[in-house]
C-alpha atoms as a PDB file:
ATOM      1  CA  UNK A   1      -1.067  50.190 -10.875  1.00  0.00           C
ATOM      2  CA  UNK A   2       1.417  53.459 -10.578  1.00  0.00           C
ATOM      3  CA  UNK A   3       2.554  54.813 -13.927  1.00  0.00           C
ATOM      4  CA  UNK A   4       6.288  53.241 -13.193  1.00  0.00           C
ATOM      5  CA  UNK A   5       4.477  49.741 -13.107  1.00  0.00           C
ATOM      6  CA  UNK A   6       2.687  50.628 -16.281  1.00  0.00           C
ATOM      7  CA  UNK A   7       5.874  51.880 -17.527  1.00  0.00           C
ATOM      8  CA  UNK A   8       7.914  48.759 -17.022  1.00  0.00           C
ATOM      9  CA  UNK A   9       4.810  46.656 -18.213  1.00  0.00           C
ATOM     10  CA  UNK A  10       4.771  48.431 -22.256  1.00  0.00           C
ATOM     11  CA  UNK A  11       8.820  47.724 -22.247  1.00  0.00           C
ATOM     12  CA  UNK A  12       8.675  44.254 -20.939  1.00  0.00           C
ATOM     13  CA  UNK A  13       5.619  43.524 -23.854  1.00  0.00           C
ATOM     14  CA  UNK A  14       7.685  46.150 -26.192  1.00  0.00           C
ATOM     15  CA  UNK A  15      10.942  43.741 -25.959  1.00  0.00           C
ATOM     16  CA  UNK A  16       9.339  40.775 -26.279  1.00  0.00           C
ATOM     17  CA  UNK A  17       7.103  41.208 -29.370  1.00  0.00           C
ATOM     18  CA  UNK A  18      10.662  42.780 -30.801  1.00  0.00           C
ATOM     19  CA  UNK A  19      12.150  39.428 -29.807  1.00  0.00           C
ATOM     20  CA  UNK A  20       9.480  37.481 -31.238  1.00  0.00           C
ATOM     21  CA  UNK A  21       9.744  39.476 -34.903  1.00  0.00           C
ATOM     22  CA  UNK A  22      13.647  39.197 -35.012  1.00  0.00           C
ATOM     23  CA  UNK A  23      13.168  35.354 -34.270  1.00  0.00           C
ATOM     24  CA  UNK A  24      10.461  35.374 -37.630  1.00  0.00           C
ATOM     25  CA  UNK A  25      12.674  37.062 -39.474  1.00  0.00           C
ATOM     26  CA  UNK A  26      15.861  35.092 -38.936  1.00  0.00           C
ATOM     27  CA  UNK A  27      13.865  32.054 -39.491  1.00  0.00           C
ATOM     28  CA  UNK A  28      12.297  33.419 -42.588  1.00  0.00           C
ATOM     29  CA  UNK A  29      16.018  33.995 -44.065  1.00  0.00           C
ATOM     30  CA  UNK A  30      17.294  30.707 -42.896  1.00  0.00           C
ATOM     31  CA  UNK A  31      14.578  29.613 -44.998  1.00  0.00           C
ATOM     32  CA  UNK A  32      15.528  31.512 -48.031  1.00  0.00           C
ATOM     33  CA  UNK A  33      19.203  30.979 -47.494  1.00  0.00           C
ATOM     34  CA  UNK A  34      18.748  27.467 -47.658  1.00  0.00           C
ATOM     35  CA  UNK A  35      16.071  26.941 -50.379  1.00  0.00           C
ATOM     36  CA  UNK A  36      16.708  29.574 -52.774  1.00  0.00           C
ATOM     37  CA  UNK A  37      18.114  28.207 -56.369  1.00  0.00           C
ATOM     38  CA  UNK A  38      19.612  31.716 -57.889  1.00  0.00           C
ATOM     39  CA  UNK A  39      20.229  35.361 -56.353  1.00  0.00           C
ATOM     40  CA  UNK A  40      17.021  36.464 -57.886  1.00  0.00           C
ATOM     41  CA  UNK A  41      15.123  34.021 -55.702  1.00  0.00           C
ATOM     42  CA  UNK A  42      16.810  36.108 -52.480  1.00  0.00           C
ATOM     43  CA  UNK A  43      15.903  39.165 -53.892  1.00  0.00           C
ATOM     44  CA  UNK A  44      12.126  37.887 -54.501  1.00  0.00           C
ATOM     45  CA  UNK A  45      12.178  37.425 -51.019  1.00  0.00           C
ATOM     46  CA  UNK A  46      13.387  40.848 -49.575  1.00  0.00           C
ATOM     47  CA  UNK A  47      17.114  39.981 -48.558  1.00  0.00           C
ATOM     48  CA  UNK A  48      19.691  41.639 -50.328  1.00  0.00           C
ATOM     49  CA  UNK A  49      22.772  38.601 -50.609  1.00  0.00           C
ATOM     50  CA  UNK A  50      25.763  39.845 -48.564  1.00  0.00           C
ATOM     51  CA  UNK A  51      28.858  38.358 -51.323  1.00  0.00           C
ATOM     52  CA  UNK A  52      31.699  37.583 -49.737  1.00  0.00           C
ATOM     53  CA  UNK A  53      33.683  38.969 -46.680  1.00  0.00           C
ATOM     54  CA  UNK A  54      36.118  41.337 -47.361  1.00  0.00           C
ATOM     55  CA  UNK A  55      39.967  40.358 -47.424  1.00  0.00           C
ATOM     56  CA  UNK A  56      41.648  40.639 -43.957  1.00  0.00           C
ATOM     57  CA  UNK A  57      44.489  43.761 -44.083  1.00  0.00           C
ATOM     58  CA  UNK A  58      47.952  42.362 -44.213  1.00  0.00           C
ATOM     59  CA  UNK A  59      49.559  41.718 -41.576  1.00  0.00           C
ATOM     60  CA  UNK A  60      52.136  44.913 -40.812  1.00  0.00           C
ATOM     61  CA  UNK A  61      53.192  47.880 -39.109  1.00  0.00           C
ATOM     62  CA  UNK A  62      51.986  50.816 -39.376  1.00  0.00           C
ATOM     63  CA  UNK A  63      53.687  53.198 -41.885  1.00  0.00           C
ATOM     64  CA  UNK A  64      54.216  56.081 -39.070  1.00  0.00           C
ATOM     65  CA  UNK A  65      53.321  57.028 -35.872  1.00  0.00           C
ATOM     66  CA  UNK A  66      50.958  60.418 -35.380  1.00  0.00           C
ATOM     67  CA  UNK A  67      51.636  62.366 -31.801  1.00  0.00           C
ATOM     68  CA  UNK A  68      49.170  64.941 -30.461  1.00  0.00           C
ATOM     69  CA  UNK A  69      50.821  67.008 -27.409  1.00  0.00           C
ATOM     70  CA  UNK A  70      47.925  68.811 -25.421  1.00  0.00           C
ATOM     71  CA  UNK A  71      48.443  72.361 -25.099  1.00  0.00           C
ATOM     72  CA  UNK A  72      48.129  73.409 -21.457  1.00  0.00           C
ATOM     73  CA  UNK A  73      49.135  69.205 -20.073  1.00  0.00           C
ATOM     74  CA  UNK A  74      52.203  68.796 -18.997  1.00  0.00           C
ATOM     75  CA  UNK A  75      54.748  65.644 -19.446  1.00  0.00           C
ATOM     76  CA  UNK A  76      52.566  63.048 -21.654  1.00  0.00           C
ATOM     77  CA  UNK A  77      51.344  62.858 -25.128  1.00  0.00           C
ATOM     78  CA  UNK A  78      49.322  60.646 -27.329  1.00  0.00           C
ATOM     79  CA  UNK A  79      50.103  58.533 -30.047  1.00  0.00           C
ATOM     80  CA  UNK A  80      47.900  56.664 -32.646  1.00  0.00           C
ATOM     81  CA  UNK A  81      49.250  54.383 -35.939  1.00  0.00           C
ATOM     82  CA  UNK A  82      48.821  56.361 -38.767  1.00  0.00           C
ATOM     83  CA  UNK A  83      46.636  54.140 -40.533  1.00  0.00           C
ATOM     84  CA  UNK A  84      43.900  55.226 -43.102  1.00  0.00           C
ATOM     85  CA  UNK A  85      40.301  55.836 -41.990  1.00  0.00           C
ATOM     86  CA  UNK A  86      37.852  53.217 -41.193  1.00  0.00           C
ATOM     87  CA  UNK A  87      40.941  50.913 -40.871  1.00  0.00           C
ATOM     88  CA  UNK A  88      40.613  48.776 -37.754  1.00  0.00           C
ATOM     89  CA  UNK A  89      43.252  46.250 -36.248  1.00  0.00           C
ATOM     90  CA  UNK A  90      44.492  45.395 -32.740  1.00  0.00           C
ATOM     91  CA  UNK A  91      47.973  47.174 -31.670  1.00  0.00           C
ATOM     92  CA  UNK A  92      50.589  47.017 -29.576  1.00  0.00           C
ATOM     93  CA  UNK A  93      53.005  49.173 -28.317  1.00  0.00           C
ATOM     94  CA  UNK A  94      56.147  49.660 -27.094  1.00  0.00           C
ATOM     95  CA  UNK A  95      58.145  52.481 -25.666  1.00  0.00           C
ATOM     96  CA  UNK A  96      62.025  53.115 -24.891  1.00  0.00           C
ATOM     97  CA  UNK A  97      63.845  55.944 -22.609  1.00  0.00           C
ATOM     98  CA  UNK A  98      66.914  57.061 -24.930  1.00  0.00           C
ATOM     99  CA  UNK A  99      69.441  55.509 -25.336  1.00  0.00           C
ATOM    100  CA  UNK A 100      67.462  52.577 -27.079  1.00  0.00           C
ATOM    101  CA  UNK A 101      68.715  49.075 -26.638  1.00  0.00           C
ATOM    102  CA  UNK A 102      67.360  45.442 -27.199  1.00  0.00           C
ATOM    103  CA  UNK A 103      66.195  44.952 -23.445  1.00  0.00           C
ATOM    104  CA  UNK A 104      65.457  48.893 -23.113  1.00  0.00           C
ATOM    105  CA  UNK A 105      61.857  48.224 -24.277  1.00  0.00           C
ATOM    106  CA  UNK A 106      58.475  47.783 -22.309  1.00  0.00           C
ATOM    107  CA  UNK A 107      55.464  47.540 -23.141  1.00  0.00           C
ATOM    108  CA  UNK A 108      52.605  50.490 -23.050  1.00  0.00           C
ATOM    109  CA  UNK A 109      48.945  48.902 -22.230  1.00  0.00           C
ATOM    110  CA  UNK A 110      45.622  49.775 -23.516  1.00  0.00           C
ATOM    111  CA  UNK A 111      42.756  49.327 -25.574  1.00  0.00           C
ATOM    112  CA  UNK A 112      42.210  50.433 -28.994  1.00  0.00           C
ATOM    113  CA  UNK A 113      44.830  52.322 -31.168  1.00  0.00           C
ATOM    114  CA  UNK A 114      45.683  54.874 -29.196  1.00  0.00           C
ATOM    115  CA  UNK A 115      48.061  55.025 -26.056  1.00  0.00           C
ATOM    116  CA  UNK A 116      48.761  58.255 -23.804  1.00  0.00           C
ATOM    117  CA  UNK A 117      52.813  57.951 -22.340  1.00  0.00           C
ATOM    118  CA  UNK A 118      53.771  60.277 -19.537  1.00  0.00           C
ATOM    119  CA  UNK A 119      56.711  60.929 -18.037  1.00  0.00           C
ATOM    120  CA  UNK A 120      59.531  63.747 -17.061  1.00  0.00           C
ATOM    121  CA  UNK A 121      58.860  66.707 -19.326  1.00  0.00           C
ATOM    122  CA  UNK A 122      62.079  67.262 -21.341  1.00  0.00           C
ATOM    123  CA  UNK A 123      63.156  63.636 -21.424  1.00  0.00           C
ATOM    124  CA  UNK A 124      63.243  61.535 -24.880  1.00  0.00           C
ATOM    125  CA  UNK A 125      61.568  58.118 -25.948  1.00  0.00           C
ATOM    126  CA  UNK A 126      61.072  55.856 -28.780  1.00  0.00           C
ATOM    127  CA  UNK A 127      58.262  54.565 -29.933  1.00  0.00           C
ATOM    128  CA  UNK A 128      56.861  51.701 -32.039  1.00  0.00           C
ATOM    129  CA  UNK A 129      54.086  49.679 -32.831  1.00  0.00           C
ATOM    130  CA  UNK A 130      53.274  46.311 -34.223  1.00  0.00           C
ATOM    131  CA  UNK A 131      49.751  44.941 -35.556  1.00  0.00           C
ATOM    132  CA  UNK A 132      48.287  41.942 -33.778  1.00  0.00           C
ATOM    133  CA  UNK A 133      45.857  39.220 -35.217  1.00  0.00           C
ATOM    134  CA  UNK A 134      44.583  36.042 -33.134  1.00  0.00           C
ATOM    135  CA  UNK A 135      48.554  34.857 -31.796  1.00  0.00           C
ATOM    136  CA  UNK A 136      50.164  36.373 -34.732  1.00  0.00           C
ATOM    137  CA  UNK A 137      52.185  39.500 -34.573  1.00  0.00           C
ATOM    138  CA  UNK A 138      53.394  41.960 -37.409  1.00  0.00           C
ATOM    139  CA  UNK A 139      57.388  43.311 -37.314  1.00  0.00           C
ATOM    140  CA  UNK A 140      58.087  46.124 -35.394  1.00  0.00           C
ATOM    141  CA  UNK A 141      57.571  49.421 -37.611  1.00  0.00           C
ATOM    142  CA  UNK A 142      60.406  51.829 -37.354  1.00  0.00           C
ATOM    143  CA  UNK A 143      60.308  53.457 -33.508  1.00  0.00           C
ATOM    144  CA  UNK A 144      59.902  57.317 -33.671  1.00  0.00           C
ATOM    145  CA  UNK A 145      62.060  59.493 -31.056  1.00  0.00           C
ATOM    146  CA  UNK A 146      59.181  61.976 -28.846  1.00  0.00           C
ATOM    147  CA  UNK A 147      60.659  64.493 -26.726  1.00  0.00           C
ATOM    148  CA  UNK A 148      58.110  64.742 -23.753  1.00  0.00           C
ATOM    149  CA  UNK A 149      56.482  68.398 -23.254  1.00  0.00           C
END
């Protein structure tokens, strides 16, 4: 057998003994979960009781926008929510040449808080952001005006 073989062989019997001690364990707390009378019974038992989930954020814009403009790139910059840290929510974003209007606005894609916009260097738009949960959407916060580098 070459040493790859043997190789691929202590993985394959490394995952599944760690497959067959995550399956004891889980059982073992379903177990507990379900029979134990009082928190000190969980405790007895080596699980620490979770308490309840924490209370969603409301649902609202964020209270300004931050912009970073990299030094030597030309015509785009980023913008993030100014939100505090450890603070996590689903965004979107919209951005408007200048003059802003009701139909000026489009939308900016991408993933996470953050959103890069390019364009002509020199030229102005606005920029705002609303939070998103499930189908439900937050105001618009107040757009900020960014003057492309």
């Amino acid at each position: 057998m070459s040493l790859q073989q043997q190789l691929t062989a202590a993985f394959d019997t490394s995952n599944s003994s760690r497959a067959a001690v995550d399956l004891e364990i889980m059982t073992l707390g379903g177990l507990v979960s379900t029979n134990a009378k009082t928190e000190e019974d969980v405790t007895k038992a080596g699980f620490k009781n979770k308490g309840p989930k924490p209370a969603k954020p409301p649902l609202e814009p964020p209270p300004s926008i931050d912009i970073t403009f990299r030094k030597r790139l030309k015509g785009q910059f980023t913008t993030v929510p100014h939100v505090p840290k450890g603070f996590h929510a689903h965004w979107v974003v919209e951005m408007s040449p200048e003059p802003i209007g009701p139909t000026t606005w489009v939308a900016v894609y991408g993933t996470g808080k953050a959103r890069v916009i390019t364009g002509p260097s020199g030229s102005k738009v606005w920029v705002r952001y609303a939070m998103v949960r499930g189908r439900q959407q937050s105001a618009w916060g107040d757009p900020q005006l960014v003057t492309i580098p």
